[in-house]
Protein backbone atom coordinates (compact mmCIF):
# COMPACT_ATOMS: atom_id res chain seq x y z
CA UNK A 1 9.80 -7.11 5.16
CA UNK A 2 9.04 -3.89 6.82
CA UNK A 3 5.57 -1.98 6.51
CA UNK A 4 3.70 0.93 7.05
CA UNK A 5 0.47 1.80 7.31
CA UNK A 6 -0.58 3.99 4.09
CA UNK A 7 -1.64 7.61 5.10
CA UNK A 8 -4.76 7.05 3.11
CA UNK A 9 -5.76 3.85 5.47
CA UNK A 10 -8.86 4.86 7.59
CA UNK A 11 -7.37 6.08 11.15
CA UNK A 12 -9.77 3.99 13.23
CA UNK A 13 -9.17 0.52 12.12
CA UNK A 14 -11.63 0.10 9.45
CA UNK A 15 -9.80 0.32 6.22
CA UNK A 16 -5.93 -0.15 6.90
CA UNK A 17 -3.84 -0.62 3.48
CA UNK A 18 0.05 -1.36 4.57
CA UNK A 19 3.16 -0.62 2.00
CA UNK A 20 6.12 -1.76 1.86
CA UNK A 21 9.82 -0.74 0.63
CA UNK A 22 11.67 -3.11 0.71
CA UNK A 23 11.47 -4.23 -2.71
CA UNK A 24 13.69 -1.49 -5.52
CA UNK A 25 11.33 -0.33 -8.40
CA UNK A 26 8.13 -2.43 -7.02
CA UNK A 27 5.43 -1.77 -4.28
CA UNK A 28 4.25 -4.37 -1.90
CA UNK A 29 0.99 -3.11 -0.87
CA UNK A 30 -1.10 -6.07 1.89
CA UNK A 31 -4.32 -5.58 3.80
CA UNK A 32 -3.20 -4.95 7.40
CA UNK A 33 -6.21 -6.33 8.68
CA UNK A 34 -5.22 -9.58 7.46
CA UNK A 35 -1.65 -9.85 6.96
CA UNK A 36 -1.35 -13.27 6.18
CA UNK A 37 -2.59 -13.37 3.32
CA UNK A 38 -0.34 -11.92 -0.47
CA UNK A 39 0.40 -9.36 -1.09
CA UNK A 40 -0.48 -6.87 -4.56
CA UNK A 41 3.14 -5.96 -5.47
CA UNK A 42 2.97 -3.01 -8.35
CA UNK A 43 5.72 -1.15 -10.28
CA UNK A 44 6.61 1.93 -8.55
CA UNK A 45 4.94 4.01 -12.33
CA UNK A 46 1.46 2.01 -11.14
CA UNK A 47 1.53 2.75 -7.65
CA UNK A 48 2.51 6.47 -8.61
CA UNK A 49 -0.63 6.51 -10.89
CA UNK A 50 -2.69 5.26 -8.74
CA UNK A 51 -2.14 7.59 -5.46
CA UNK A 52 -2.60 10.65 -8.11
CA UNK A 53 -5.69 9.07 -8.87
CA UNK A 54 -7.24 8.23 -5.26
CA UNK A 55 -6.00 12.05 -4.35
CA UNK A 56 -7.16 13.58 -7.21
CA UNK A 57 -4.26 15.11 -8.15
């Protein structure tokens, strides 16, 4: 699985959320600081919701 680090993750290290897209109509979404451990996996509607919300859009 491929990720990215979110645009919302803190740019010097401290707070670094990864997604992934890899999986249709779901979003992996894995602490990058520890990447071992599971990942939250949401439904892309959830996800959606959610970066309005931490935006405020």
């Amino acid at each position: 699985m491929t990720w990215r680090k979110s645009s919302y993750s803190n740019p010097d290290g401290g707070e670094c959320l990864e997604v992934s897209g890899a999986l249709p109509s779901r979003v992996p979404v894995r602490d990058g600081k520890d990447p071992g451990r599971r990942a939250l996996v949401f439904s892309d509607e959830a996800w959606s919701v959610f970066v309005a919300h931490v935006s405020g859009s």
